[in-house]
Protein backbone atom coordinates (compact mmCIF):
# COMPACT_ATOMS: atom_id res chain seq x y z
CA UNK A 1 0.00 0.00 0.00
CA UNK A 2 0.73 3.55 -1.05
CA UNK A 3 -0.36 6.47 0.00
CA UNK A 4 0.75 10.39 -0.33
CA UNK A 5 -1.28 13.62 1.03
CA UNK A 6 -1.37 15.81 -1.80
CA UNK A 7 -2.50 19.04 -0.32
CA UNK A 8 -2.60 19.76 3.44
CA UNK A 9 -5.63 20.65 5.35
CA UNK A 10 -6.44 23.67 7.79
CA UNK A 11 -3.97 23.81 10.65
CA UNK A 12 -5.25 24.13 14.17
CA UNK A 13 -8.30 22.43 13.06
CA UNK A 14 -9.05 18.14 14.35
CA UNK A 15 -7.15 15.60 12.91
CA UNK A 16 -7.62 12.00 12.03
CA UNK A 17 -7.13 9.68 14.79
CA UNK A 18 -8.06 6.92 16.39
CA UNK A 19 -11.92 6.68 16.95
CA UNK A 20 -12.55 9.67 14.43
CA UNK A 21 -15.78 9.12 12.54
CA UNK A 22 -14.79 10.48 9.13
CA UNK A 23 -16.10 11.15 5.85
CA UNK A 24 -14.09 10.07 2.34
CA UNK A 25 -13.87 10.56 -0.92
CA UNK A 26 -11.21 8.51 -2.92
CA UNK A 27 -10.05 6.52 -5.98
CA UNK A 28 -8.10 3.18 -6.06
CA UNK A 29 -5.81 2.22 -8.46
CA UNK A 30 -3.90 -0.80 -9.09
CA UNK A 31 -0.08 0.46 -9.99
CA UNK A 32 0.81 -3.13 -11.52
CA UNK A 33 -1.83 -2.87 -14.40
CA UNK A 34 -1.06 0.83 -15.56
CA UNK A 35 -1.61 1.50 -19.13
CA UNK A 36 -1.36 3.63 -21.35
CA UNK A 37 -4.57 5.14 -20.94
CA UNK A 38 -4.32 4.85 -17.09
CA UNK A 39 -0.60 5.72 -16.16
CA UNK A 40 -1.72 5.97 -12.63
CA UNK A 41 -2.95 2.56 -12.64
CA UNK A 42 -6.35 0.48 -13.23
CA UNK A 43 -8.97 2.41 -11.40
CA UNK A 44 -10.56 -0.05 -8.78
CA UNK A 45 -12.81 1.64 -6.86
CA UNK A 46 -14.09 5.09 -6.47
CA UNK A 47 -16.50 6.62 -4.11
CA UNK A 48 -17.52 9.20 -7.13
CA UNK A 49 -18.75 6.18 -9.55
CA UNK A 50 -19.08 2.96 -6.94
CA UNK A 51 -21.23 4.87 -4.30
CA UNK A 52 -24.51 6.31 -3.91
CA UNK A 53 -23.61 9.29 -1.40
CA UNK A 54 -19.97 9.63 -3.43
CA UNK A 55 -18.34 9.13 -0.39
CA UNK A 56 -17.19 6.27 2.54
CA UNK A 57 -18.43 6.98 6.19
CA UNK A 58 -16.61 5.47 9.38
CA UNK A 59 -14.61 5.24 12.30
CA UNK A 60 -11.04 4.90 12.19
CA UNK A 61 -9.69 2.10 13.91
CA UNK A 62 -12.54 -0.52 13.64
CA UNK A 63 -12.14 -1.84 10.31
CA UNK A 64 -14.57 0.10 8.35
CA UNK A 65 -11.73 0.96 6.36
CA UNK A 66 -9.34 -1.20 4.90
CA UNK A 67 -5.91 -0.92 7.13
CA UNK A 68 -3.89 0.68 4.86
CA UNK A 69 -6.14 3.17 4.32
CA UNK A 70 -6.62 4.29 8.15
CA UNK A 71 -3.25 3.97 8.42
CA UNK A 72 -2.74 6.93 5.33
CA UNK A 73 -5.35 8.69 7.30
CA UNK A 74 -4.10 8.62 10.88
CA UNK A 75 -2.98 12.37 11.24
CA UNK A 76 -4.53 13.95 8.37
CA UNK A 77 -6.47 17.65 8.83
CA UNK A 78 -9.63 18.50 7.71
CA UNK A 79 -10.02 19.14 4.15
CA UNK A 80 -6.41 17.62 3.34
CA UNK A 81 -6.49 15.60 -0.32
């Protein structure tokens, strides 16, 4: 698992931690089976075409999430990307 923060969020403001009920919005792309249409990767899942709400809900820390995904979390600020 990969994961980067591309833009930081507002400073002084709550961060991600354990027990933090949290809103998402995310793609996931398999790195292995880029092409050339998809450098980035296959797209496997995103919250803008795979959900309803366009967006995961849950709480860190209790496996709504997959693990390496709370674990990119853990620490982030509100409205980081």
């Amino acid at each position: 698992v990969s994961y980067r923060e591309m833009r930081g969020g507002i400073d002084g403001i709550r961060k991600v931690k354990k027990g933090s009920i949290i809103g998402t919005q995310m793609s996931i792309r398999c790195k292995s089976l880029a092409t050339a249409d998809e450098p980035g990767g296959l797209l496997y899942f995103s919250t803008r075409d795979d959900t309803d709400s366009n967006e995961l809900v849950g709480e860190i820390g209790t496996g709504d999430f997959p693990r390496g995904l709370e674990e990119g979390m853990l620490g982030m600020k509100l409205n980081a990307v």
